[in-house]
Protein backbone atom coordinates (compact mmCIF):
# COMPACT_ATOMS: atom_id res chain seq x y z
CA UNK A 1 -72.34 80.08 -102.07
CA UNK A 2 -72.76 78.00 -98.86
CA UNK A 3 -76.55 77.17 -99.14
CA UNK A 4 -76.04 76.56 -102.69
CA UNK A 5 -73.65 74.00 -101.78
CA UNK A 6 -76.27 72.71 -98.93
CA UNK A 7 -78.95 72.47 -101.39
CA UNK A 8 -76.99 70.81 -103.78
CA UNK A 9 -76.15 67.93 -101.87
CA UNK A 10 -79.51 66.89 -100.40
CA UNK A 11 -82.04 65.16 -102.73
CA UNK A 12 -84.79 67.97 -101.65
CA UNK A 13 -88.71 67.34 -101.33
CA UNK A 14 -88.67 63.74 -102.81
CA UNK A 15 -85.67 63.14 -100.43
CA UNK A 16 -86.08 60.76 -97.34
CA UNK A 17 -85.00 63.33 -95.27
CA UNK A 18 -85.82 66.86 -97.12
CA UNK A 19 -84.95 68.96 -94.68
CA UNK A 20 -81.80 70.87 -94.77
CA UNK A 21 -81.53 70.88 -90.63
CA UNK A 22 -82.94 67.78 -89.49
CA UNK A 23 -83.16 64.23 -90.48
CA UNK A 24 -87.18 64.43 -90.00
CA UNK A 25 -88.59 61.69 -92.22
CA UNK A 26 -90.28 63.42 -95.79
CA UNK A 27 -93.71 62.12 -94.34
CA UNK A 28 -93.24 63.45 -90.72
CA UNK A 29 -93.16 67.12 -92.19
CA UNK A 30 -96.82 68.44 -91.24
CA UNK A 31 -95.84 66.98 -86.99
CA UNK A 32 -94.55 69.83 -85.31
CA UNK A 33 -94.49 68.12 -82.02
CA UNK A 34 -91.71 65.80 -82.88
CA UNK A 35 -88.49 66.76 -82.02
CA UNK A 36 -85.77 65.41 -84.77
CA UNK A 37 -82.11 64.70 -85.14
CA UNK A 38 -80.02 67.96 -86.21
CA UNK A 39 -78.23 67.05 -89.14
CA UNK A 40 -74.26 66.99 -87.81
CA UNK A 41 -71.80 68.35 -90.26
CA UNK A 42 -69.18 66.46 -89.12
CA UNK A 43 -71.46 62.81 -89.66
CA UNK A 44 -72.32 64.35 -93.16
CA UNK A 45 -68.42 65.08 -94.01
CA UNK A 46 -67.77 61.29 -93.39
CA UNK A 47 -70.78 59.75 -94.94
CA UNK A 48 -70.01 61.78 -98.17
CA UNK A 49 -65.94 61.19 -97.44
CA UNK A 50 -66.43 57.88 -97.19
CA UNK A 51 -69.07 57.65 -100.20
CA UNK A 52 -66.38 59.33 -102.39
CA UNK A 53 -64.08 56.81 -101.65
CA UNK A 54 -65.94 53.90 -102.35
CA UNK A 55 -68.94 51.82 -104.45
CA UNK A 56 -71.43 54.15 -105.51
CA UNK A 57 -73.96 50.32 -105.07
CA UNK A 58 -72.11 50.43 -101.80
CA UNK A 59 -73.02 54.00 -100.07
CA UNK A 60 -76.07 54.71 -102.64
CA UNK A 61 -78.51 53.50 -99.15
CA UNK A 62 -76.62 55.29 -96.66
CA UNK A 63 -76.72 58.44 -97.98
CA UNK A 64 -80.20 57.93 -99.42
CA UNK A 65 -81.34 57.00 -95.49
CA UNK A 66 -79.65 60.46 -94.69
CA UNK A 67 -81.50 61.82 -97.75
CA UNK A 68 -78.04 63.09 -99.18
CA UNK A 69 -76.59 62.83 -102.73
CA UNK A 70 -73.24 61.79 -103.80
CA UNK A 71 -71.69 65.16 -105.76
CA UNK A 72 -68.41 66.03 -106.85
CA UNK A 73 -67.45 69.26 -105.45
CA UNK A 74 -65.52 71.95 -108.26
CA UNK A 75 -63.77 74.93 -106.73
């Protein structure tokens, strides 16, 4: 259930930032030597928090730039 849920809410290959653990940049995939950005859950919680709460126009870049979707979560 978990990766499900981390899959779901990044925007995957075509993403900005396609990678589940980092924030490397989608072109900066084939440089190893670079050392990237974990992704922080707690950053993520507020970006997506915060996206919720307001204009899609609004937080559409943000989370876009942290190559993240908007998703309403169903338990």
């Amino acid at each position: 259930m978990v990766s499900r849920c981390v899959i779901a809410l990044i925007r995957g290959v075509n993403g900005l930032c396609p990678c589940p653990v980092c924030l490397v940049p989608g072109d900066k995939l084939h440089d190893p030597s670079t050392k990237w950005e974990l992704r922080d859950m707690n950053e993520t919680q507020k970006l997506v928090k915060a996206a919720k709460e307001g204009k899609h126009s609004q937080w559409e870049p943000k989370l876009k730039e942290h190559g993240l979707r908007k998703i309403e979560v169903r338990l």
